[in-house]
C-alpha atoms as a PDB file:
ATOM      1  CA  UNK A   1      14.488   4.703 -16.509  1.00  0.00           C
ATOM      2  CA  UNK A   2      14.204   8.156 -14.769  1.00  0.00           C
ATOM      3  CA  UNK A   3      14.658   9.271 -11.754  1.00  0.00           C
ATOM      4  CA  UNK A   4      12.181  11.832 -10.449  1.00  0.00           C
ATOM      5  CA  UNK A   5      14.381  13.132  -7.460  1.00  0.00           C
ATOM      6  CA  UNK A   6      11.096  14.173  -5.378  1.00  0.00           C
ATOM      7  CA  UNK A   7      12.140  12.303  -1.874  1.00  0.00           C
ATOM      8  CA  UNK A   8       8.342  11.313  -1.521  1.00  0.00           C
ATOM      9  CA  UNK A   9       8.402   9.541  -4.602  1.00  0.00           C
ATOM     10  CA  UNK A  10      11.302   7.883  -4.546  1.00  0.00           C
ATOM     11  CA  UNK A  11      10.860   4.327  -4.225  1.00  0.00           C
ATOM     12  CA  UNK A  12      13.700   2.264  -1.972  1.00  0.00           C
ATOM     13  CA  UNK A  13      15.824   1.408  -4.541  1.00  0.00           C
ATOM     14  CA  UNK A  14      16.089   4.468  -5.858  1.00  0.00           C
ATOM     15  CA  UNK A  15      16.865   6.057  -2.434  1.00  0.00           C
ATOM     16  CA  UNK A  16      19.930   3.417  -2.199  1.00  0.00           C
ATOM     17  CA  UNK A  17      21.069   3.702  -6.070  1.00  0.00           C
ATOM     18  CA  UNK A  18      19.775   0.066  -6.548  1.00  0.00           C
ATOM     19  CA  UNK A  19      18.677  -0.999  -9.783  1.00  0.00           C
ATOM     20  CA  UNK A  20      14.900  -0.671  -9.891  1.00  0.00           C
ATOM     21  CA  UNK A  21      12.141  -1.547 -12.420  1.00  0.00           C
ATOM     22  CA  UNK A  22       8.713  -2.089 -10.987  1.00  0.00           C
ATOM     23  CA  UNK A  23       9.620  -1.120  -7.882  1.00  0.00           C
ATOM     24  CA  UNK A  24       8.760   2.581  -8.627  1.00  0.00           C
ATOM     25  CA  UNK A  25       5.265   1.023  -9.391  1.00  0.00           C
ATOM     26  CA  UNK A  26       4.865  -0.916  -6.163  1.00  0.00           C
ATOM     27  CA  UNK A  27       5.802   2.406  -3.984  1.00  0.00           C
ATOM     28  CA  UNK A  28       3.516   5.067  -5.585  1.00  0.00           C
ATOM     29  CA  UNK A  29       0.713   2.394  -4.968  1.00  0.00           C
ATOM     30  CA  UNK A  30       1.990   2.359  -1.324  1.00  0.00           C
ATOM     31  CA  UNK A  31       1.798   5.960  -1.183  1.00  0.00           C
ATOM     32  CA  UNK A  32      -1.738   6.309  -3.059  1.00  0.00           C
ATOM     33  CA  UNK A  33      -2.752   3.879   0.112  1.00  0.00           C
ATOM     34  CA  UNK A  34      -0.832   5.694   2.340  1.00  0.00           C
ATOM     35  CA  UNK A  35      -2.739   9.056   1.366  1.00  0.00           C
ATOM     36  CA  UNK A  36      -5.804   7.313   1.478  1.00  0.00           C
ATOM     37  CA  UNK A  37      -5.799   6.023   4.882  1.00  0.00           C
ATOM     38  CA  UNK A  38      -3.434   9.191   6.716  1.00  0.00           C
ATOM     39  CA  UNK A  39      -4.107  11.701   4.723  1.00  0.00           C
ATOM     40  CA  UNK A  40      -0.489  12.579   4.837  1.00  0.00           C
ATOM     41  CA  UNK A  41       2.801  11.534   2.702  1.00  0.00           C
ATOM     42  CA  UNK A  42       4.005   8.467   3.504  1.00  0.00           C
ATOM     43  CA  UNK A  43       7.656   8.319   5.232  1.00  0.00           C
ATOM     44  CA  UNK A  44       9.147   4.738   5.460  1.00  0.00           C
ATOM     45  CA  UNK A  45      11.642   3.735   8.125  1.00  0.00           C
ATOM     46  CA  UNK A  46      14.235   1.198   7.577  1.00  0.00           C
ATOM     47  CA  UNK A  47      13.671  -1.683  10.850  1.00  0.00           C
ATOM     48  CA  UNK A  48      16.156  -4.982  11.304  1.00  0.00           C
ATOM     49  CA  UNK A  49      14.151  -8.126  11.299  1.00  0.00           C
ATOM     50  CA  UNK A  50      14.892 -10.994  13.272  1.00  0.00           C
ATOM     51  CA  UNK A  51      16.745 -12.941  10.466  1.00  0.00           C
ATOM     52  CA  UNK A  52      19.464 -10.275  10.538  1.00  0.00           C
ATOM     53  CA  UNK A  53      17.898  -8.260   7.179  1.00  0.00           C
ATOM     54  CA  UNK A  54      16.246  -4.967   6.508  1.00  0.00           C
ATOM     55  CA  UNK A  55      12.530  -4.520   6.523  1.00  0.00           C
ATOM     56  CA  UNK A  56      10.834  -1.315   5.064  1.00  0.00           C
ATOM     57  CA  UNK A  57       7.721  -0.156   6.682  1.00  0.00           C
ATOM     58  CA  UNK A  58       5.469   3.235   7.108  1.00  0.00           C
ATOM     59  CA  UNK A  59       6.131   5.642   9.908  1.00  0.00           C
ATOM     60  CA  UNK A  60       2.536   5.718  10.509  1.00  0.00           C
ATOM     61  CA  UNK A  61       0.298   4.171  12.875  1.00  0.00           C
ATOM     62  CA  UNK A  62      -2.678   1.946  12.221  1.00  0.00           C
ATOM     63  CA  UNK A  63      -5.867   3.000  14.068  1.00  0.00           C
ATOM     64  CA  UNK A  64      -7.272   0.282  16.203  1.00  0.00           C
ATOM     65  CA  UNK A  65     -10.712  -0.224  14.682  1.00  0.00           C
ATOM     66  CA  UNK A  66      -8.769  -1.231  10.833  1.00  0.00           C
ATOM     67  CA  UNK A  67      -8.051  -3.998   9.829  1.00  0.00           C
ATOM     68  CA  UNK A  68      -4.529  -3.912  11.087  1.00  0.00           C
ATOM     69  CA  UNK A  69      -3.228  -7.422   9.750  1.00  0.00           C
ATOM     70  CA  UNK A  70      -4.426  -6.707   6.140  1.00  0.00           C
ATOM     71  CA  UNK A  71      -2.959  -3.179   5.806  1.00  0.00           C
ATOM     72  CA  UNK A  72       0.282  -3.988   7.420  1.00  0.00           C
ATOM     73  CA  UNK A  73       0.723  -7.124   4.778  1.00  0.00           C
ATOM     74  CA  UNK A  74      -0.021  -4.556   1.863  1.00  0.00           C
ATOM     75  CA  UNK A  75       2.253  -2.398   3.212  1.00  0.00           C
ATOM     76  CA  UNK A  76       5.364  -5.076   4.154  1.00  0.00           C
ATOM     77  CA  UNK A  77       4.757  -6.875   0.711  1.00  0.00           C
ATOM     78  CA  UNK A  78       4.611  -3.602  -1.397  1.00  0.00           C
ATOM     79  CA  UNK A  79       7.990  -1.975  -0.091  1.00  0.00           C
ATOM     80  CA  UNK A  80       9.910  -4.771   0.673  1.00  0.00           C
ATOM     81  CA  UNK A  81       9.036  -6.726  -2.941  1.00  0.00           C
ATOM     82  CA  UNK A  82      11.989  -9.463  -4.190  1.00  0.00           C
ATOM     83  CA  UNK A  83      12.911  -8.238  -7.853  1.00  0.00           C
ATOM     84  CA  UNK A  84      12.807 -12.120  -8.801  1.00  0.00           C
ATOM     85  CA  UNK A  85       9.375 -12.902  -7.162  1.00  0.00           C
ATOM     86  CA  UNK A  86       6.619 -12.772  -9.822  1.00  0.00           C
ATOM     87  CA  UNK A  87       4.721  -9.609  -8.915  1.00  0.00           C
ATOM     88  CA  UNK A  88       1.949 -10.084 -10.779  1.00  0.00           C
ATOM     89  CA  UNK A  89       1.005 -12.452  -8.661  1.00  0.00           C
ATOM     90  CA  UNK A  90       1.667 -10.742  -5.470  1.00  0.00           C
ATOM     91  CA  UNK A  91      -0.268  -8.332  -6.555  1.00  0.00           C
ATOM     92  CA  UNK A  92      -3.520 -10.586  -7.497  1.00  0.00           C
ATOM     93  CA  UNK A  93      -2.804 -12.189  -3.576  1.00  0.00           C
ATOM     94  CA  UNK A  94      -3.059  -8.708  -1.858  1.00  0.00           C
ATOM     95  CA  UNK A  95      -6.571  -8.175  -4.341  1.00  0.00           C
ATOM     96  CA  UNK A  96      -7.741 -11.676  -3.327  1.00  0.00           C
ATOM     97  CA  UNK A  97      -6.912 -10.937   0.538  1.00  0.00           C
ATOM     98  CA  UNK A  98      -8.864  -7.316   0.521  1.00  0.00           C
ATOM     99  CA  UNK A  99     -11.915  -8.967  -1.512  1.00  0.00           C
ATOM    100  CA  UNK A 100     -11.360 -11.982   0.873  1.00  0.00           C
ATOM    101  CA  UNK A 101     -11.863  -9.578   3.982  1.00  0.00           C
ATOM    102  CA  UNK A 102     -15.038  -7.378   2.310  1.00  0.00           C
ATOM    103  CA  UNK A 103     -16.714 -10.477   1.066  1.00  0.00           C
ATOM    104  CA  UNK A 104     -16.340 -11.906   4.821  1.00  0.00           C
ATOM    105  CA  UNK A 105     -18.902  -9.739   6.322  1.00  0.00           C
ATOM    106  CA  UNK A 106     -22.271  -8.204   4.707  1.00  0.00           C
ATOM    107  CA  UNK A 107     -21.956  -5.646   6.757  1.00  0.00           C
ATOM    108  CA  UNK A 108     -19.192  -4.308   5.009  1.00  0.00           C
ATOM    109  CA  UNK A 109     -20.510  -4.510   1.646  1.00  0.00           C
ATOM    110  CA  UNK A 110     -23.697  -2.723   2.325  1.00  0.00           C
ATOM    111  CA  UNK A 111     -21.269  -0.131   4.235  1.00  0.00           C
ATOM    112  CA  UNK A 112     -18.960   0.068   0.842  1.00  0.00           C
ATOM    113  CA  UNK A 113     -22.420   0.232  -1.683  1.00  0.00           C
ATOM    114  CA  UNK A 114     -23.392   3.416   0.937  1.00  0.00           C
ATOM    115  CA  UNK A 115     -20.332   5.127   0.163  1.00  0.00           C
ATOM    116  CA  UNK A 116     -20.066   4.584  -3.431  1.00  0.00           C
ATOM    117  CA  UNK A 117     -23.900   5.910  -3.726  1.00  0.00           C
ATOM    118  CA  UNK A 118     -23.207   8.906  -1.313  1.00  0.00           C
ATOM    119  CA  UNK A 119     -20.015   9.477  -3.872  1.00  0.00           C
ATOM    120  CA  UNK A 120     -21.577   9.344  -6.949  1.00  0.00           C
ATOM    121  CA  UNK A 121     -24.246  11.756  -5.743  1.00  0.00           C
ATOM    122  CA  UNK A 122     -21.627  14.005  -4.867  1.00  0.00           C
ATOM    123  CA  UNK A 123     -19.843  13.946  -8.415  1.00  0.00           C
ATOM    124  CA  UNK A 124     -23.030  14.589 -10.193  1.00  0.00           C
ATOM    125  CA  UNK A 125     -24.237  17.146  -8.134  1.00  0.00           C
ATOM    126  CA  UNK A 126     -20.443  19.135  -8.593  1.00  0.00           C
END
């Protein structure tokens, strides 16, 4: 596998010449979200947790009015991802958690079918 050598695109593993596979995959989803949300690259920091190990995590701070809990578990699962779990299925647990949290309130889905209107209006009018 390559090695892209842009620092922003670099995912942990390859920043600490650790074998990586789908790790690569995990981070440039990180830092799609990342650009989303910030509009800004995404810079990780390197924090000790309390069980004596290394946690990964985004420079950035989460405005008050998000969904805090649910951005901060995409974030921690995403960079910090165990080569032997299965991440397929982490993956379909961070989908089921987001669809969890939109389908909890029908305030948000009328808010999300808004935006998707007011988007596709402003494709087709480009």
């Amino acid at each position: 596998m390559g090695d892209c050598r842009t620092s922003g695109f670099r995912c942990i593993e390859m920043q600490e010449n650790k074998p990586w596979t789908f790790q690569v995959d995990m981070y440039g989803l990180c830092v799609i979200v990342h650009m989303m949300l910030h509009n800004s690259y995404m810079e990780i920091e390197k924090r000790a947790s309390p069980d004596g190990t290394y946690i990964y995590q985004p420079k950035s701070y989460y405005k008050r009015y998000w969904n805090v809990d649910l951005w901060k578990t995409l974030f921690a699962k995403l960079l910090n991802v165990d080569p032997a779990e299965d991440h397929k299925k982490l993956l379909q647990s961070l989908r089921e958690s987001f669809q969890g949290y939109m389908c909890s309130d029908p305030k948000l889905i009328k808010k999300l079918k808004q935006l998707l209107v007011k988007q596709k209006a402003s494709l087709c009018s480009a």
